[in-house]
Protein backbone atom coordinates (compact mmCIF):
# COMPACT_ATOMS: atom_id res chain seq x y z
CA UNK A 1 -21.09 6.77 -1.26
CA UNK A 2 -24.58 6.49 0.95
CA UNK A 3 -25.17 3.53 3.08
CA UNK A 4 -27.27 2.80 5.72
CA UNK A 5 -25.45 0.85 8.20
CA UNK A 6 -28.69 -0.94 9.20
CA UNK A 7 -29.35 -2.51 5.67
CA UNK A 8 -28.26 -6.44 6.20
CA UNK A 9 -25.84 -6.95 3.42
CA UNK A 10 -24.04 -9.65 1.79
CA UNK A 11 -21.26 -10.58 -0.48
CA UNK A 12 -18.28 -12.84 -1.84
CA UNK A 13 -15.71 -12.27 0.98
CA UNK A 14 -13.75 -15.45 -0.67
CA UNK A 15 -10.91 -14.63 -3.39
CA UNK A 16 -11.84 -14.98 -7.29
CA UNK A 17 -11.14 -18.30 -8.77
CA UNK A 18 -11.66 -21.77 -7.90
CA UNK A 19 -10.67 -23.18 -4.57
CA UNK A 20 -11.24 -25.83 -1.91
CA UNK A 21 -13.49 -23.62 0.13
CA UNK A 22 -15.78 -20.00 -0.69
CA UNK A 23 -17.04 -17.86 1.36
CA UNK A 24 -20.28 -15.57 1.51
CA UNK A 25 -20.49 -13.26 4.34
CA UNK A 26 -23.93 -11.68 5.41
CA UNK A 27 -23.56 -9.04 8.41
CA UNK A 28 -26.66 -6.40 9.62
CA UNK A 29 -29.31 -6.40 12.09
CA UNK A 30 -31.52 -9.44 10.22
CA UNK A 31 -28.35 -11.74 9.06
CA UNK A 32 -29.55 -14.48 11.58
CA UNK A 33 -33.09 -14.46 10.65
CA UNK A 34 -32.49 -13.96 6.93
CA UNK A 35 -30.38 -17.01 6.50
CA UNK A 36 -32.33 -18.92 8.74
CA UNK A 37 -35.37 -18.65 6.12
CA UNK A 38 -33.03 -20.63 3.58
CA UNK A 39 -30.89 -23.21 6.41
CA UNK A 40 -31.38 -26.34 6.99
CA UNK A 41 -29.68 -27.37 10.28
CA UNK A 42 -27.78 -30.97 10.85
CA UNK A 43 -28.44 -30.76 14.57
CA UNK A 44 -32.05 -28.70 14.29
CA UNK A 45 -30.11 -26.04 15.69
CA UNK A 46 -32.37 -22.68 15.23
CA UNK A 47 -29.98 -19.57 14.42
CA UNK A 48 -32.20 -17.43 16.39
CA UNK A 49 -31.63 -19.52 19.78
CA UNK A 50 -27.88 -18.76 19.37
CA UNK A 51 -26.31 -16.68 22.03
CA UNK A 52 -22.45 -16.82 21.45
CA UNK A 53 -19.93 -17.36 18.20
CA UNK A 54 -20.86 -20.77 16.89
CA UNK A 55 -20.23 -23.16 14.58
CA UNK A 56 -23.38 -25.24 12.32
CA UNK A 57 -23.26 -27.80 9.46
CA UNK A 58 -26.13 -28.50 7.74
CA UNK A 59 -27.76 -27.25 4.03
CA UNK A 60 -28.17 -23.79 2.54
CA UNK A 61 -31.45 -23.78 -0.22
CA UNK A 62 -30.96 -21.86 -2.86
CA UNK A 63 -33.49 -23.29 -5.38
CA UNK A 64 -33.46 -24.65 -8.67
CA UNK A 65 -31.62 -26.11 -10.10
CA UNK A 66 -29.00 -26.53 -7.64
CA UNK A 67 -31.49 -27.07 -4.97
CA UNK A 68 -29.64 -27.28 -1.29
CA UNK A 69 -25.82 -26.72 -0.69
CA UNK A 70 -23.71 -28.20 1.56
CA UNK A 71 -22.32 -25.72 3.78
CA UNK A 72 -21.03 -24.55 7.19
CA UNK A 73 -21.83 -21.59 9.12
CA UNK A 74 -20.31 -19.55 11.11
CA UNK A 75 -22.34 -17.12 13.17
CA UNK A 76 -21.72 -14.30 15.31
CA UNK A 77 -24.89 -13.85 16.95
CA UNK A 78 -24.15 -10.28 18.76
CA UNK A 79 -22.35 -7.31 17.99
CA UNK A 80 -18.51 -9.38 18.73
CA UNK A 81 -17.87 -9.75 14.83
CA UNK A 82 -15.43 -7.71 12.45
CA UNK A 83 -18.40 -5.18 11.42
CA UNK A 84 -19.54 -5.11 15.32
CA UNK A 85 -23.04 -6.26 13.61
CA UNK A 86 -24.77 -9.84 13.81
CA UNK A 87 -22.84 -11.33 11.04
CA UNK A 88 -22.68 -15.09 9.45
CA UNK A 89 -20.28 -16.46 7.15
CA UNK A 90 -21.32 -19.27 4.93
CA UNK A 91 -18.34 -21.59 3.89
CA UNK A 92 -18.91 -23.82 1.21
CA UNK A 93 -17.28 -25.44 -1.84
CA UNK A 94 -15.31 -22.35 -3.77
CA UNK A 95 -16.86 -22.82 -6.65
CA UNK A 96 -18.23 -19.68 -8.52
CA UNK A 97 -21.66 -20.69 -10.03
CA UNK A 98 -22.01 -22.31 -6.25
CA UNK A 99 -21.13 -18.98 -4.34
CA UNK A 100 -23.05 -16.77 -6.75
CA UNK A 101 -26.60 -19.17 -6.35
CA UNK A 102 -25.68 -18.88 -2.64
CA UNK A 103 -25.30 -14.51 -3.21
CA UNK A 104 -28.60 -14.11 -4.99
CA UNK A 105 -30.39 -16.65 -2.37
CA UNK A 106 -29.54 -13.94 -0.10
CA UNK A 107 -30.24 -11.30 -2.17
CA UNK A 108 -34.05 -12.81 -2.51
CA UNK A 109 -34.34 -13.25 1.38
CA UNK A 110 -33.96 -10.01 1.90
CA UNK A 111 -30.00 -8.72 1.67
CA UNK A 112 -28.65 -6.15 -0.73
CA UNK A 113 -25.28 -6.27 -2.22
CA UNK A 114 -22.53 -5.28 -0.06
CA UNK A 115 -20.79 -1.88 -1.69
CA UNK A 116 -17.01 -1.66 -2.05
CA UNK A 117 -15.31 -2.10 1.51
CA UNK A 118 -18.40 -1.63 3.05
CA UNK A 119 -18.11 -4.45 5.69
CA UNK A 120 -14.41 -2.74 7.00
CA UNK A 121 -16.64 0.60 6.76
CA UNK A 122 -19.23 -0.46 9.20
CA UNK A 123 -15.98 -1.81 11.45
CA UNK A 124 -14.71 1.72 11.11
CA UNK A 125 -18.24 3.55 11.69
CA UNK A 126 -18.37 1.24 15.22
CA UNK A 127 -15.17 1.95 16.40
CA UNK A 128 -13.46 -1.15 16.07
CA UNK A 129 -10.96 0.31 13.31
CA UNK A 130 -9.55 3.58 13.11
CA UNK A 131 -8.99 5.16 9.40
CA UNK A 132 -5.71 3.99 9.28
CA UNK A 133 -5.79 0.54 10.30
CA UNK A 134 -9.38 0.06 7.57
CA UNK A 135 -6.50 1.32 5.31
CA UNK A 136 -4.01 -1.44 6.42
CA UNK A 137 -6.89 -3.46 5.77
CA UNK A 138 -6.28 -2.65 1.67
CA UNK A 139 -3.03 -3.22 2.69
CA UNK A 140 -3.49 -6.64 3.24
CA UNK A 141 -5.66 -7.32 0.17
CA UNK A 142 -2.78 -5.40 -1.90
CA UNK A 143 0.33 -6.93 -0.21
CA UNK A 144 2.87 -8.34 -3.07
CA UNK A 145 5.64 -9.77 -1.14
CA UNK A 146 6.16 -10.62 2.99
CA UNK A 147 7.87 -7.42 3.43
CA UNK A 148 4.44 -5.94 2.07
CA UNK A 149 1.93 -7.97 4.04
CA UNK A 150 4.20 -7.48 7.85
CA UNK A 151 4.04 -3.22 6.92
CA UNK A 152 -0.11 -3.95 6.54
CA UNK A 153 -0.08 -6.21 9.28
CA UNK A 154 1.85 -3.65 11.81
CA UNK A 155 -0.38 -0.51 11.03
CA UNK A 156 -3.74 -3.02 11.04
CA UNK A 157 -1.96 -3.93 14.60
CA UNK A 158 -1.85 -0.29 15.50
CA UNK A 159 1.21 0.71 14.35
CA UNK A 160 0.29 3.93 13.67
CA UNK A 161 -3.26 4.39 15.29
CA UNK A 162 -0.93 4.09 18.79
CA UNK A 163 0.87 7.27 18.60
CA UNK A 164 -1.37 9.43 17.14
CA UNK A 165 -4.12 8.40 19.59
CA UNK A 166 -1.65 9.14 22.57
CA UNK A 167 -1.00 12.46 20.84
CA UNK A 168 -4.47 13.03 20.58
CA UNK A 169 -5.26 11.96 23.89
CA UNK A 170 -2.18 14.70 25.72
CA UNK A 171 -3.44 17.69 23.32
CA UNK A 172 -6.70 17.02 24.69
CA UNK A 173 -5.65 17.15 28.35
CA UNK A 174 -3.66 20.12 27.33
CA UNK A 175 -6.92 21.54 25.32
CA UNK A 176 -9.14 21.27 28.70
CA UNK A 177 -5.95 22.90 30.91
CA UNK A 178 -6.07 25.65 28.58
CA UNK A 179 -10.28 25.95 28.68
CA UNK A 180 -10.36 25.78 32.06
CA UNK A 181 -8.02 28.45 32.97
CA UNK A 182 -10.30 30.49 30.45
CA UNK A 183 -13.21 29.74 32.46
CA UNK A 184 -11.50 30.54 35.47
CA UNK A 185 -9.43 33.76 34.35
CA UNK A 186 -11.11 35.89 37.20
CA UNK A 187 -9.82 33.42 39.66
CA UNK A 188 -6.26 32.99 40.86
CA UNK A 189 -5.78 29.82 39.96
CA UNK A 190 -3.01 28.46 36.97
CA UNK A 191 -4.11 25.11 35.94
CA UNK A 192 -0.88 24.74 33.40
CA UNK A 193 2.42 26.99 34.20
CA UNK A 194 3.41 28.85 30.52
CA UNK A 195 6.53 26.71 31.01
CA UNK A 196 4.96 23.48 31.13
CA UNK A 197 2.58 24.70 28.31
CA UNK A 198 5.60 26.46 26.18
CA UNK A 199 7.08 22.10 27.02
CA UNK A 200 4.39 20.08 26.06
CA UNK A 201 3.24 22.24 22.91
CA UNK A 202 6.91 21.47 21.69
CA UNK A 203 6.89 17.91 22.71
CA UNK A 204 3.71 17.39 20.50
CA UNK A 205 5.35 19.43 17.57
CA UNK A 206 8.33 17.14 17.54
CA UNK A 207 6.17 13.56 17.67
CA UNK A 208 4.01 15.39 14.81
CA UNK A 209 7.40 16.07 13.14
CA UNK A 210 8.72 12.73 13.96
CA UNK A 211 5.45 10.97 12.13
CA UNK A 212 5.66 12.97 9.25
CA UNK A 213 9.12 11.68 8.80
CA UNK A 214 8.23 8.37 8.95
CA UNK A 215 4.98 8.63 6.84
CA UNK A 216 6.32 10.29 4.13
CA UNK A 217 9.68 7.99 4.02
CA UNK A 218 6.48 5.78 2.21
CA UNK A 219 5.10 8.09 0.33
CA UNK A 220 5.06 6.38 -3.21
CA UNK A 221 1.81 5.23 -5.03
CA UNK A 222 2.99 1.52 -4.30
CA UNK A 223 5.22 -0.46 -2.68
CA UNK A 224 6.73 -3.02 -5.36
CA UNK A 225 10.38 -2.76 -5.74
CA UNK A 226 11.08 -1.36 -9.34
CA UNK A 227 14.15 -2.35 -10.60
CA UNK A 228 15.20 -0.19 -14.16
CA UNK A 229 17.19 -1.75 -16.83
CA UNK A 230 19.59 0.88 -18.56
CA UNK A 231 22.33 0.82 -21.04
CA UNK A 232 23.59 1.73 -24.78
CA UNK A 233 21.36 0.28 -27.97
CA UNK A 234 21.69 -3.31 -28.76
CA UNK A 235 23.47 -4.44 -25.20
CA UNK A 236 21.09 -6.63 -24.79
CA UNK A 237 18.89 -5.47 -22.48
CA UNK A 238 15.80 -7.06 -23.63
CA UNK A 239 17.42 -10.40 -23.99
CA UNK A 240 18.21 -9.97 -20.72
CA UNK A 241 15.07 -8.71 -19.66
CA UNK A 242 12.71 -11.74 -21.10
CA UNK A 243 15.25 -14.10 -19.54
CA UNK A 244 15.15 -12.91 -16.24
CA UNK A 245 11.25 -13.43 -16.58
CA UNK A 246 11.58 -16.12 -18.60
CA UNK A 247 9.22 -14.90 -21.31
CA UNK A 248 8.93 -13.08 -24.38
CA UNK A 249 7.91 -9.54 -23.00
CA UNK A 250 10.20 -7.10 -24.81
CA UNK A 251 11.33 -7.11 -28.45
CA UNK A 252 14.81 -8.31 -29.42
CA UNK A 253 16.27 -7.07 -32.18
CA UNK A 254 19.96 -6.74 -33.37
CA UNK A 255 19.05 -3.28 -34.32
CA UNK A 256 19.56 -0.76 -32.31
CA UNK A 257 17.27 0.86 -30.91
CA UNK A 258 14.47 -1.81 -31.44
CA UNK A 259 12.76 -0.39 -27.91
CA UNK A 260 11.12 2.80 -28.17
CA UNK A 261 9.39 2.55 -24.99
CA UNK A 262 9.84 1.18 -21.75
CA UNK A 263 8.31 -2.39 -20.63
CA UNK A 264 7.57 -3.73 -17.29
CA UNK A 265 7.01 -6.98 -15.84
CA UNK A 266 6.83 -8.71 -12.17
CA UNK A 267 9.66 -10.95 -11.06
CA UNK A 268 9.24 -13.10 -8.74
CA UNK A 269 11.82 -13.51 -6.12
CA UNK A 270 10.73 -16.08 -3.75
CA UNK A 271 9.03 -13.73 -0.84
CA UNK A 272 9.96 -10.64 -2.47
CA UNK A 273 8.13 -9.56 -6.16
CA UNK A 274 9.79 -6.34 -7.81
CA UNK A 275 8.68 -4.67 -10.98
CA UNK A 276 11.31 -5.19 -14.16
CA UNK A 277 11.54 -2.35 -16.35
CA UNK A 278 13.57 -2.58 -19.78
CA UNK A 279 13.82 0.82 -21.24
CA UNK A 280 15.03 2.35 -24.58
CA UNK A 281 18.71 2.32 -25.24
CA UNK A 282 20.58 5.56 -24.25
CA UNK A 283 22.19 7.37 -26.54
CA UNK A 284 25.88 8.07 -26.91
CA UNK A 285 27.66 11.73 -25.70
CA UNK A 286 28.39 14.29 -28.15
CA UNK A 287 31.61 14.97 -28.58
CA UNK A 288 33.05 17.13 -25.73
CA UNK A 289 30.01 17.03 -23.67
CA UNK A 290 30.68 15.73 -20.08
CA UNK A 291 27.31 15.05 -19.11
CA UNK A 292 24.74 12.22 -19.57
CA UNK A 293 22.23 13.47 -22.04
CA UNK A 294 18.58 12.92 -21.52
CA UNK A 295 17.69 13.19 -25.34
CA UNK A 296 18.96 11.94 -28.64
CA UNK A 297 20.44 14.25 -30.58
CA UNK A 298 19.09 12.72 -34.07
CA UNK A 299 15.85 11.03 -34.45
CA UNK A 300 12.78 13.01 -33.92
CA UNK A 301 10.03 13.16 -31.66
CA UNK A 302 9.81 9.02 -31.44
CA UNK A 303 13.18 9.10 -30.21
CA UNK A 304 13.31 12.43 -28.09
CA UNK A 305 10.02 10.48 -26.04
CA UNK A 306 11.77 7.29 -25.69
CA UNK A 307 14.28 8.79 -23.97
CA UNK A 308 12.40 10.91 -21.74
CA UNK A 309 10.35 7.75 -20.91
CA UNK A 310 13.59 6.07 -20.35
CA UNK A 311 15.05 9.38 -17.78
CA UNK A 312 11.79 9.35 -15.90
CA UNK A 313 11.95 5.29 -15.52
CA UNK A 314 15.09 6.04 -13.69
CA UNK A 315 14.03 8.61 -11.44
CA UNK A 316 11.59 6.05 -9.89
CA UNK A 317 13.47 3.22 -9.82
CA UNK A 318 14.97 1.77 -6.22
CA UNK A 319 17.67 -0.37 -8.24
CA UNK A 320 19.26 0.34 -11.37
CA UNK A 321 21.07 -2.32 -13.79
CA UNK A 322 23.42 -1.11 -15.66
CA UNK A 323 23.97 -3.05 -18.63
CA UNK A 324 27.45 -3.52 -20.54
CA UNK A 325 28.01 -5.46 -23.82
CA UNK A 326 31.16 -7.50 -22.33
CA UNK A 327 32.26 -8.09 -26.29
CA UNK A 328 33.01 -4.39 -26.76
CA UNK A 329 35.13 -1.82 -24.91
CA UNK A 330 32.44 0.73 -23.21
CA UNK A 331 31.67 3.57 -25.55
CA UNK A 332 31.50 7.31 -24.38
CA UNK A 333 27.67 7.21 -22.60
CA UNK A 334 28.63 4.35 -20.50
CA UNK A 335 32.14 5.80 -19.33
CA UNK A 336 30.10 8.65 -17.91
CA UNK A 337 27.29 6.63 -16.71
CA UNK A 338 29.92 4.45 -14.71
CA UNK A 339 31.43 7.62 -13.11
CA UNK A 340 28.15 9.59 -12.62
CA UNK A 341 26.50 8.50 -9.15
CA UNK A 342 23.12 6.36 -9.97
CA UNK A 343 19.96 7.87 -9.00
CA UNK A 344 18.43 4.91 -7.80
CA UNK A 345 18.97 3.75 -4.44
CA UNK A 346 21.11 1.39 -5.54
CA UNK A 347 23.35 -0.07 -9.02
CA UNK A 348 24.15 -2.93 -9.86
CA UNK A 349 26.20 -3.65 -12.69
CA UNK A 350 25.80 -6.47 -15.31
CA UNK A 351 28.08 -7.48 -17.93
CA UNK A 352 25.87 -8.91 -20.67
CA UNK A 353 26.77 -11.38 -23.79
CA UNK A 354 29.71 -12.89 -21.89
CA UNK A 355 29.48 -16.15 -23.83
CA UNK A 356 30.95 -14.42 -26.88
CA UNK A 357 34.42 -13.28 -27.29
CA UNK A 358 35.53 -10.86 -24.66
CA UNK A 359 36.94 -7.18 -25.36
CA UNK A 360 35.61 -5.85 -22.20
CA UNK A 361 37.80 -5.11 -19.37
CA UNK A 362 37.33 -6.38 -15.88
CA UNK A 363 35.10 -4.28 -13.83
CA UNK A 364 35.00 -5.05 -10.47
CA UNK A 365 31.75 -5.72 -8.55
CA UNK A 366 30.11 -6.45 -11.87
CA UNK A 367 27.47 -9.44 -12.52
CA UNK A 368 28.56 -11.95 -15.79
CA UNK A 369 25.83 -13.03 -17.51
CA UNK A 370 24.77 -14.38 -20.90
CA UNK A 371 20.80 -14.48 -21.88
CA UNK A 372 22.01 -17.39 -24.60
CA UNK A 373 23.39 -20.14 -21.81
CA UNK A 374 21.56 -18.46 -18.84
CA UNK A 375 25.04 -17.76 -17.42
CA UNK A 376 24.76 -15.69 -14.00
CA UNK A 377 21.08 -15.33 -13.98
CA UNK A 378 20.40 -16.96 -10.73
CA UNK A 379 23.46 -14.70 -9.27
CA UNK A 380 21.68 -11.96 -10.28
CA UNK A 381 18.20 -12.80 -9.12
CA UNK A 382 19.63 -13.49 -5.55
CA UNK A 383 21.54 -10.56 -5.61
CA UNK A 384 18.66 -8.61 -7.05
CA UNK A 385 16.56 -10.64 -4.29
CA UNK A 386 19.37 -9.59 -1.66
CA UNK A 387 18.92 -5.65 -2.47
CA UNK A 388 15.25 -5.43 -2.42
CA UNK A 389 15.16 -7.04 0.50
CA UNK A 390 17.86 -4.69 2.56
CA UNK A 391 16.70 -1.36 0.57
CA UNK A 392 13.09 -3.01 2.61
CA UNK A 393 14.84 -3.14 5.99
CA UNK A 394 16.42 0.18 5.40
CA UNK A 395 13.19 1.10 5.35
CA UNK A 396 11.59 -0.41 8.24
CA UNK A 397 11.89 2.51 10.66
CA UNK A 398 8.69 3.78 8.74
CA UNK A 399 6.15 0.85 8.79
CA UNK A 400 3.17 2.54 6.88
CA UNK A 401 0.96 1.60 3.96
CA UNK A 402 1.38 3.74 0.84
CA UNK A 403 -2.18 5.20 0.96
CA UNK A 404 -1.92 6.40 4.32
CA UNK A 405 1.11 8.06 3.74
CA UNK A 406 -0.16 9.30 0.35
CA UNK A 407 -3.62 10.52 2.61
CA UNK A 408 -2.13 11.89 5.52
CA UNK A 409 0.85 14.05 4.43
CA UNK A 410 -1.57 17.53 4.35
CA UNK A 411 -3.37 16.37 7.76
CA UNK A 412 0.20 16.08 9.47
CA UNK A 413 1.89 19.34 7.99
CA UNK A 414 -1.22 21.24 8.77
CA UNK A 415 -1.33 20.11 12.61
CA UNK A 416 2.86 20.36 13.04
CA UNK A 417 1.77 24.46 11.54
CA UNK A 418 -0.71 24.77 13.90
CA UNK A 419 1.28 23.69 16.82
CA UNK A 420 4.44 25.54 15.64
CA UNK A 421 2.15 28.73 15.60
CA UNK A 422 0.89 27.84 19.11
CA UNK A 423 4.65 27.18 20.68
CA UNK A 424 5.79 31.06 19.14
CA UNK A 425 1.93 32.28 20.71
CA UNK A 426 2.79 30.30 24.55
CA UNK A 427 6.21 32.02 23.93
CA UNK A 428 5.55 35.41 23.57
CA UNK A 429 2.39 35.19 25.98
CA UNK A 430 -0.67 36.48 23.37
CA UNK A 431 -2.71 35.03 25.43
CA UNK A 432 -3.96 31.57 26.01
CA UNK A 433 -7.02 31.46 24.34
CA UNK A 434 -5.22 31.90 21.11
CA UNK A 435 -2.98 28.98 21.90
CA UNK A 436 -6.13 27.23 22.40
CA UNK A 437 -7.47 27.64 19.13
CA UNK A 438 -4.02 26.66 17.50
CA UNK A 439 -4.33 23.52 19.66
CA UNK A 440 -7.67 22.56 18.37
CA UNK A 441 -6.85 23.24 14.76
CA UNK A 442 -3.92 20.38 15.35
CA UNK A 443 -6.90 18.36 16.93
CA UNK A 444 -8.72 18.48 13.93
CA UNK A 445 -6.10 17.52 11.28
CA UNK A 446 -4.64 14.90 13.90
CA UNK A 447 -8.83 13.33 13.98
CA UNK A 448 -8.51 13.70 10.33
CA UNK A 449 -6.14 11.19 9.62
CA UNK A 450 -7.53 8.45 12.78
CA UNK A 451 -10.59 9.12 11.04
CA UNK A 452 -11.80 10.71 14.72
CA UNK A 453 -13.00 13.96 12.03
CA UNK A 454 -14.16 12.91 8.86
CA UNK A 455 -15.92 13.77 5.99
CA UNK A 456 -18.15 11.52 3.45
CA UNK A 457 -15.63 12.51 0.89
CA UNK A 458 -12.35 11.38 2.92
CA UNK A 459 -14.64 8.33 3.46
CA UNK A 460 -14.97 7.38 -0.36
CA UNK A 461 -11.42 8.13 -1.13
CA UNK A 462 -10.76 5.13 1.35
CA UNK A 463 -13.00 3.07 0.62
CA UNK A 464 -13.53 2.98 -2.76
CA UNK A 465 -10.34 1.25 -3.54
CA UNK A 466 -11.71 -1.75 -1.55
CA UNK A 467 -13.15 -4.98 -3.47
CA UNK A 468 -16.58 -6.16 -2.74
CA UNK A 469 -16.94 -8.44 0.44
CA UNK A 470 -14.17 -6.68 2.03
């Protein structure tokens, strides 16, 4: 990824689809002038006398055959906008054969096409962003739920930038008390005592420690909810499943054993969305065996994969259902399952088929439902709303996007090593420039993540994931 940050470039900055209002955004050193050459002011307003943020009506031409568009603009004249460039925004109707005439009007005046992200780039590249907060940026874009769109929202407000500028900012100090009693070690003269030095290094280990915690609480690829339907063949799981999204997603079958492989869908829970999985049905213990089995024991390789599908569905799953046919005692697998604890953060469990004749005894705690008269569905979606949404606030102590946390794992063990190392140097007095060169090896992974030290490489990872116009 190679762009020069002095091209004038433009894009859809509007979402896909139709809409009451679309949005092209130009930014770069000749946006006024270049959209002048196709606007044609209400007021006779030049672009090029503007001085401040403003606001225009008036016509955009874009030739034949739609000939001039209605439009607004809004210009930022200076370097005040999002990509600290002259920058103006055309609004118009959303309509995509409209916005795309407007995009190649642009494109013939002068403007290339804006690359992937490139618009939070140049906000990065200026200084108005740090790496973390372009990040939250995606976040944003990517956000699912509320829950989602506050965690973007905090880092994009600094949630992160804050403390590891601040820990930048004291290992510098520390960094130039260090140099300078290098630069002075002929002198008498101790510009940091080895206590205060054997203090702060630890200090700045322990935030580094503290903001690994909290960025790796997050590290997952994504931050949907993922909720894992499990139980014996034919308990109706997938009934269950395709009524709870209220489609036909997953097979049903009164034989067992109908899924062979695990299906996912998005449920939408008022503010929150979680991902639905149904997964094969498990199989039933041997006899004498006192532990959940991962594999059937008859079946083959189409069988021996569904199950492992079904095991590693479970592993990443924040809430389990565990499904019992409520018009037969519980067979051998589910006895164990109910006594084993869940691996999932948290179980729920849900008596299924309860509109037929009961032979299951009372469990407490569990859900009644019945796919056939909806019975206990909406209990269950609020109470599957309900755990998402505490398992969420459980989790709010670590307010991070998943691709920082996912980026800047390495960068923060590498700096708490470095700093570690430096503490046992200070401790056994080896000598302070040694120290010193610990302490800029933390600087560097610490710049690493804010994006302070960067590479074209880290760059791209970041970026790339961004749609155009963003």
């Amino acid at each position: 990824m190679v762009y020069d940050p002095q091209d004038t470039i433009a894009a859809i900055a509007s979402a896909t689809g139709a809409a009451a209002r679309g949005v092209v955004r130009v930014a770069g050193p000749q946006a006024l002038p270049l959209v002048a050459t196709l606007w044609n002011s209400a007021d006779d307003t030049p672009l090029d006398s503007l001085a401040r943020p403003t606001m225009l009506r008036g016509e955009l031409d874009v030739g034949l055959p739609l000939g001039l568009i209605p439009c607004r603009l809004y210009v930022w004249p200076t370097a005040r906008s999002y990509a600290r460039q002259p920058t103006v925004e055309i609004h118009t109707i959303g309509s995509a054969p409209i916005l795309q005439a407007l995009l190649r009007a642009t494109y013939r005046a002068g403007a290339r096409p804006a690359g992937p992200g490139e618009f939070t780039l140049r906000a990065f590249l200026a200084g108005r962003l740090d790496l973390t907060q372009a990040e939250a940026v995606l976040g944003v874009i990517d956000a699912t739920d509320r829950r989602d769109l506050d965690v973007a929202l905090g880092q994009l407000a600094g949630g992160l930038a804050v403390p590891l500028t601040a820990l930048r900012n004291q290992l510098l100090d520390l960094l130039a008390h260090l140099e300078a009693g290098l630069d002075f070690v002929e002198e008498d003269i101790e510009f940091i005592s080895p206590g205060e030095l054997q203090s702060q290094l630890a200090a700045a280990a322990a935030d580094v420690a503290d903001i690994q915690r909290q960025t790796g609480a997050r590290g997952v690829t994504q931050n949907t909810i993922r909720a894992t339907l499990i139980g014996s063949p034919n308990v109706g799981k997938s009934s269950l499943f395709n009524a709870l999204l209220d489609r036909s997603a997953s097979i049903v079958s009164p034989t067992p054993g109908a899924t062979r492989d695990y299906v996912a869908g998005s449920l939408a829970l008022d503010d929150v969305t979680m991902e639905l999985i149904d997964t094969a049905g498990a199989m039933e213990l041997q006899p004498q065996s006192n532990t959940i089995p991962t594999q059937l024991s008859v079946g083959g390789v189409v069988e021996n994969a569904a199950q492992q599908a079904t095991a590693a569905q479970r592993q990443t799953a924040q809430i389990e259902l565990l499904c019992l046919d409520a018009t037969r005692p519980t067979n051998d697998w589910e006895n164990a399952a109910l006594a084993a604890e869940s691996s999932a953060a948290t179980r729920l469990i849900v008596l299924t088929k309860v509109d037929g004749p009961r032979r299951l005894a009372p469990i407490a705690g569990a859900i009644e439902t019945s796919s056939a008269t909806a019975t206990g569905l909406s209990t269950l979606r609020a109470r599957l709303r309900e755990t998402a949404i505490a398992d969420r606030i459980a989790d709010a102590d670590h307010p991070l996007v998943a691709a920082t946390s996912a980026r800047c794992q390495e960068s923060l063990r590498g700096a708490g090593a470095a700093l570690d190392r430096a503490t046992e140097l200070a401790i056994h007095r080896r000598g302070e420039e040694l120290v010193a060169a610990e302490v800029r090896l933390a600087l560097d992974e610490i710049g690493q993540v804010t994006g302070a030290v960067y590479t074209e490489d880290v760059l791209d990872r970041v970026f790339s994931r961004f749609c155009i116009g963003k």
